[in-house]
Protein backbone atom coordinates (compact mmCIF):
# COMPACT_ATOMS: atom_id res chain seq x y z
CA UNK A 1 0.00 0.00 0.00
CA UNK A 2 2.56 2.26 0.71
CA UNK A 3 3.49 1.67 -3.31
CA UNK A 4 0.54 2.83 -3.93
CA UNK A 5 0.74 6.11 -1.92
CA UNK A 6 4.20 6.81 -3.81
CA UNK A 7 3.19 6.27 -7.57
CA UNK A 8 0.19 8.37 -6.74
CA UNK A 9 2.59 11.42 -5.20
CA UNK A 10 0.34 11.55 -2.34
CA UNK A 11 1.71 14.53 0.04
CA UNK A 12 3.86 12.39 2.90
CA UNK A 13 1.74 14.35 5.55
CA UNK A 14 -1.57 11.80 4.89
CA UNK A 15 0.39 8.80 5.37
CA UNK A 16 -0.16 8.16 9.25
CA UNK A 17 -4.31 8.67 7.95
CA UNK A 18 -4.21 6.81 4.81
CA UNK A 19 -1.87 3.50 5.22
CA UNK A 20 -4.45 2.40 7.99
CA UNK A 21 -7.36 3.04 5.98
CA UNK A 22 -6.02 1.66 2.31
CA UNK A 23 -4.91 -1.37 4.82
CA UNK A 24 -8.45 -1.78 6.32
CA UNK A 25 -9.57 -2.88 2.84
CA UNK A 26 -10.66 -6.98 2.53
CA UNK A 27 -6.78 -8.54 1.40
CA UNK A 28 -8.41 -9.88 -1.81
CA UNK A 29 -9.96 -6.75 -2.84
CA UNK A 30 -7.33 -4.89 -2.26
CA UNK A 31 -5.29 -7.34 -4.23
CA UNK A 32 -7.36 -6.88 -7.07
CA UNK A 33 -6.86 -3.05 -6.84
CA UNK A 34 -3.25 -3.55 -6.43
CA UNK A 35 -3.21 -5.25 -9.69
CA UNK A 36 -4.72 -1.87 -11.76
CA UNK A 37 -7.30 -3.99 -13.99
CA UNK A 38 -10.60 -3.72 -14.97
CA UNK A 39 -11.09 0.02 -13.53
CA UNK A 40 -11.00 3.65 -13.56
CA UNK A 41 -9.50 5.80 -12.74
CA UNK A 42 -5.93 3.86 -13.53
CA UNK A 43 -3.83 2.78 -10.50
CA UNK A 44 -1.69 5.73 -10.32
CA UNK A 45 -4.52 8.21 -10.30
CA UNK A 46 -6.82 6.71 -7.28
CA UNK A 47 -5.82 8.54 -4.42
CA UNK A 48 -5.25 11.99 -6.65
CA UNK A 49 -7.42 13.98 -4.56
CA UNK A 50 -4.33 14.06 -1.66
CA UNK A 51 -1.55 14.85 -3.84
CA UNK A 52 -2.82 18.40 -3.90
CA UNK A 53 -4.51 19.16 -0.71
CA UNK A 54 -2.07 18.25 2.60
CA UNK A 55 -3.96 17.80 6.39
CA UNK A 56 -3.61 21.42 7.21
CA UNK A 57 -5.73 22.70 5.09
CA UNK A 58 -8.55 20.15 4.91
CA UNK A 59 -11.74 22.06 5.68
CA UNK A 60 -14.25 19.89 4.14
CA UNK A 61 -14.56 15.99 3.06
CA UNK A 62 -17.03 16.13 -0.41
CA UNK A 63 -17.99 12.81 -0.87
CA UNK A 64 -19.62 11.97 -3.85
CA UNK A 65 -20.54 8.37 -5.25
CA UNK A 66 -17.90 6.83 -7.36
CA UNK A 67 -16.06 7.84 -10.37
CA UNK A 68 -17.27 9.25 -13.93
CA UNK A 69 -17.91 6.31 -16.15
CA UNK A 70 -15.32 7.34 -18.87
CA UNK A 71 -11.91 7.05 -18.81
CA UNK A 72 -11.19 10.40 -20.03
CA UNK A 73 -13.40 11.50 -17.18
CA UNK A 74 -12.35 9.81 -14.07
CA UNK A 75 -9.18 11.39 -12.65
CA UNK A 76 -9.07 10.55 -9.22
CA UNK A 77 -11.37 13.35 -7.87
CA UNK A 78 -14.88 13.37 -6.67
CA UNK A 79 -16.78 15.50 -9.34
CA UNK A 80 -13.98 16.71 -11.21
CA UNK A 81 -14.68 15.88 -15.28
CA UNK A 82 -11.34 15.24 -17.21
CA UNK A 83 -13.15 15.44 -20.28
CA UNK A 84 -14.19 19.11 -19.43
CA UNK A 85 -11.73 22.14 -20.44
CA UNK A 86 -13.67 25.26 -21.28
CA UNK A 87 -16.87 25.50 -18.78
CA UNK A 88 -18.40 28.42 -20.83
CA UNK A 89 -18.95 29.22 -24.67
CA UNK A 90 -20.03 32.23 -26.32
CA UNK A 91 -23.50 30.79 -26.08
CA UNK A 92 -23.28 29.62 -22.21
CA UNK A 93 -22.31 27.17 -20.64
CA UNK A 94 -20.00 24.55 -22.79
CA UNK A 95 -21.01 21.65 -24.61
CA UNK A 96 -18.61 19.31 -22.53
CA UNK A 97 -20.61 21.06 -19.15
CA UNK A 98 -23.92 20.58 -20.87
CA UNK A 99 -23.38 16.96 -21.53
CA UNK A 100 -22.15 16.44 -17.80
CA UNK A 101 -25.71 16.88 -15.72
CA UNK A 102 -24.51 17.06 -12.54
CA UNK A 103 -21.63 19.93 -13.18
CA UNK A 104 -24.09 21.72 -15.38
CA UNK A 105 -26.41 22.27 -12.31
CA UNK A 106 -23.27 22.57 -10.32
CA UNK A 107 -22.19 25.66 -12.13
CA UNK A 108 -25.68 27.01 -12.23
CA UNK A 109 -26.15 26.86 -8.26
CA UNK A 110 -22.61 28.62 -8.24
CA UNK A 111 -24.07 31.02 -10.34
CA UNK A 112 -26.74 31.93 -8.27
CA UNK A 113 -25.01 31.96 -5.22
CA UNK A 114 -22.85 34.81 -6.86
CA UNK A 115 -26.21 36.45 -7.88
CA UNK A 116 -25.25 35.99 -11.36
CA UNK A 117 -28.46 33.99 -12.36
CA UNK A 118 -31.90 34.02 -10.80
CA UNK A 119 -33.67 30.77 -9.80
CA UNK A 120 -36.71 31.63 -12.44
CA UNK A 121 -33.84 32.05 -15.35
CA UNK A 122 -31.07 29.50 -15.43
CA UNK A 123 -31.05 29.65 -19.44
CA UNK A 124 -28.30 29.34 -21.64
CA UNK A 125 -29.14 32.94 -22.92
CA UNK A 126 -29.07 34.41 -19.30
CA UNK A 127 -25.58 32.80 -19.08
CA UNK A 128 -24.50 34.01 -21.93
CA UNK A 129 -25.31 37.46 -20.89
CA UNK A 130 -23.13 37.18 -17.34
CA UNK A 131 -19.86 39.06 -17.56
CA UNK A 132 -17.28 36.56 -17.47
CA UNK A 133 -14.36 38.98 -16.74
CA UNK A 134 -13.82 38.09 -13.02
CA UNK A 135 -14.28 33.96 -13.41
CA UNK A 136 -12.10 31.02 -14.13
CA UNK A 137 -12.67 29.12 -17.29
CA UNK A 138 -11.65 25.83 -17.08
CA UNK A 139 -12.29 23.02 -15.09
CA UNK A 140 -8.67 22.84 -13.83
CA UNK A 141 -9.66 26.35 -11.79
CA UNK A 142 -12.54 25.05 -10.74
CA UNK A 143 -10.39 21.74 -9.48
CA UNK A 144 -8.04 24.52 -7.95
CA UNK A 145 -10.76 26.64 -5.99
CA UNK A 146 -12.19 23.58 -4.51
CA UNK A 147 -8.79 23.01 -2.80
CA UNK A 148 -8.20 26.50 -2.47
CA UNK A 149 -11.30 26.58 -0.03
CA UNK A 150 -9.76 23.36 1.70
CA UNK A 151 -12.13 21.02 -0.14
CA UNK A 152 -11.03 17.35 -0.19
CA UNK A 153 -12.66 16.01 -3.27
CA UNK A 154 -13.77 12.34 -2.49
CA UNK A 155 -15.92 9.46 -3.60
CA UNK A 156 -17.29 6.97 -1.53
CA UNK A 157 -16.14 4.23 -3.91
CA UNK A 158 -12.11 5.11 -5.45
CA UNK A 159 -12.91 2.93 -8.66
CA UNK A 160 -15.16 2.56 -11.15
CA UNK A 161 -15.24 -0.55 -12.99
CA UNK A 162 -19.22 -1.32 -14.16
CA UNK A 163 -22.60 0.21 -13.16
CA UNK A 164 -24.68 -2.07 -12.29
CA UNK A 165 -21.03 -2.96 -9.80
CA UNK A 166 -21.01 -0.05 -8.12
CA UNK A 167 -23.17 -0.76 -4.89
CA UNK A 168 -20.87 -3.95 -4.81
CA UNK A 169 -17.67 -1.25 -4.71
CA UNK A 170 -19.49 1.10 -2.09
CA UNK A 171 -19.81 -1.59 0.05
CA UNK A 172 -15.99 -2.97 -0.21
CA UNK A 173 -14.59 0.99 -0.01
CA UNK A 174 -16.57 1.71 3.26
CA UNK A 175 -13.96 0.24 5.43
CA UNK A 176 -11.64 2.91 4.09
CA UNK A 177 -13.76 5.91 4.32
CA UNK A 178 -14.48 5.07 7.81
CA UNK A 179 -10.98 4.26 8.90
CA UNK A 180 -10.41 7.53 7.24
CA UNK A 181 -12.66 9.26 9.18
CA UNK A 182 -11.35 7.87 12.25
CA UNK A 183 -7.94 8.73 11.48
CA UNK A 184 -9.04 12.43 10.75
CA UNK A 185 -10.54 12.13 14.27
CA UNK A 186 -6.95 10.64 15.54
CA UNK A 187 -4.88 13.44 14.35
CA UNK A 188 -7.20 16.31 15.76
CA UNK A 189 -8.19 17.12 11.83
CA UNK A 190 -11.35 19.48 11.82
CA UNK A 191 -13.16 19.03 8.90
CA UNK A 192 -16.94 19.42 8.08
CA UNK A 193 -18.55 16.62 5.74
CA UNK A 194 -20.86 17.87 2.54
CA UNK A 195 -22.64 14.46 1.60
CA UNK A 196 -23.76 14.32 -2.20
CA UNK A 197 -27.01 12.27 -2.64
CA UNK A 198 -27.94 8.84 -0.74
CA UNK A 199 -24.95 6.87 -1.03
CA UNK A 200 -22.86 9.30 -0.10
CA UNK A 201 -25.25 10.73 3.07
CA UNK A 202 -24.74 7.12 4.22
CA UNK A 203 -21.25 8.35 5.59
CA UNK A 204 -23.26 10.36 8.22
CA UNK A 205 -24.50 6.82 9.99
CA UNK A 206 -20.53 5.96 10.25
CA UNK A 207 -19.74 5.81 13.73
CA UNK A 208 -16.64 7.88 13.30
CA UNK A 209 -18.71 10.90 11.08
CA UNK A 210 -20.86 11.58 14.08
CA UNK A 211 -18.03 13.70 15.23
CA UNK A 212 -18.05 15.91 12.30
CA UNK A 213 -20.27 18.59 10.66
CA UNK A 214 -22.52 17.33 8.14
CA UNK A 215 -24.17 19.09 5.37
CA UNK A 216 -26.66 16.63 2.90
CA UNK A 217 -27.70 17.65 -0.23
CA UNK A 218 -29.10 15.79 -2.85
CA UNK A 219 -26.70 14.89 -5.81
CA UNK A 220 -26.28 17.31 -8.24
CA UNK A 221 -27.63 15.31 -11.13
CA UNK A 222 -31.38 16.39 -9.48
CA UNK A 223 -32.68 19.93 -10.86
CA UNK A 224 -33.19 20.70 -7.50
CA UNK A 225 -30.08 21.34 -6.25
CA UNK A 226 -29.82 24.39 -8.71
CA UNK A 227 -31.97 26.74 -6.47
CA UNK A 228 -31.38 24.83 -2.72
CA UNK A 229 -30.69 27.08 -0.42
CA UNK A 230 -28.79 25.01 2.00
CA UNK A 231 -26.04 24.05 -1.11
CA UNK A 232 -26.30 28.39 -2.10
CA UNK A 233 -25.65 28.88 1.37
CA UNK A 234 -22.61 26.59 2.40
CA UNK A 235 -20.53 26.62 -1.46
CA UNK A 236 -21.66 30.85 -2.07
CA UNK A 237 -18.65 31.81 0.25
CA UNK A 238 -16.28 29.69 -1.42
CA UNK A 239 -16.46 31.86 -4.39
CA UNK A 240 -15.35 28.49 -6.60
CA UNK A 241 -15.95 30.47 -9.79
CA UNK A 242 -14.05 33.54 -8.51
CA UNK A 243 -10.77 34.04 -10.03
């Protein structure tokens, strides 16, 4: 496991957190990981999301449900899109963001929260009219901004390998997330918890997350979330689109 931690640069100050968790894993399972077959994101890209953001300054833990289905997609962070460059066009928002549901309403709540958009006009043409001087433009900022305001990207399944598998990879990766959590706990890490839809609000029954701040919120993917208060509310003072 520690191999593992290496290939993947993961910052030396997670070690003492992750090699308990990686090791809590069942041995066959995490044999099978070990091997880098049959899933996504590859080997060296599973445990991305702490190569960039050390202990210190963790904030939050956003755990989503497992990895994009596409290989150019899945790169080792919860809700990050490796297929996405540009997130707007002259005409809105991108095609790449369009075809991605859940970052399309992503962007749109962000939107609002900046008082950019109002709830009763999320249209392509109202986007198109927002001056886009002051905001990022890629997905890479976006990426960047979420660690910037100490978010630790997460899914509550690493891999991806089939969907109709991916309850059966919740299940073996919740031995991780909760020696994670307990480990957090262990070093005196404050972090608050921002659960993504019902898999991922599952954490909150985890012995271990009862210690932290949780904030539920449906997935993304729902039309809801564009205009929920509670998700305006807790990402608004992030300012994630904010250059």
């Amino acid at each position: 496991m520690r191999e593992l931690l290496r290939i993947n640069g993961v910052a030396p100050e997670w070690e003492e957190i992750l090699l308990p968790a990686l090791e809590s894993l069942d041995p066959e399972y995490a044999r099978w990981v070990d091997t880098g077959e049959g899933y996504i994101p590859p080997r060296d890209r599973l445990l991305a999301a702490f190569s960039t953001l050390t202990p210190s300054d963790l904030r939050y833990v956003l755990f989503g449900q497992d990895p994009y289905p596409r290989r150019e997609s899945a790169i080792g962070y919860a809700f990050i899109d490796g297929r996405v460059g540009a997130l707007f066009a002259p005409g809105g928002l991108s095609r790449e963001v369009n075809r991605a549901t859940s970052l399309r309403n992503f962007l749109k709540m962000a939107l609002v929260a900046r008082g950019d958009l109002r709830c009763s006009d999320c249209s392509q043409e109202a986007i198109a009219r927002i001056d886009k001087t002051g905001l990022i433009g890629t997905m890479e900022e976006l990426r960047r901004n979420f660690e910037r305001a100490g978010v630790l990207l997460l899914n509550t399944a690493l891999l991806f390998e089939a969907k109709e598998r991916s309850g059966h990879h919740i299940r073996r990766w919740a031995p991780f997330v909760e020696t994670f959590l307990e480990g957090l706990r262990r070093e005196g890490i404050g972090a608050e918890l921002i659960l993504f839809g019902s898999h991922a609000g599952a954490v909150a029954r985890i012995p271990a997350a009862r210690e932290f701040t949780h904030h539920r919120l449906e997935h993304p993917y729902n039309a809801s979330f564009v205009c929920n208060p509670g998700a305006r509310e807790l990402f608004g003072p992030m300012r994630l689109l904010d250059k």
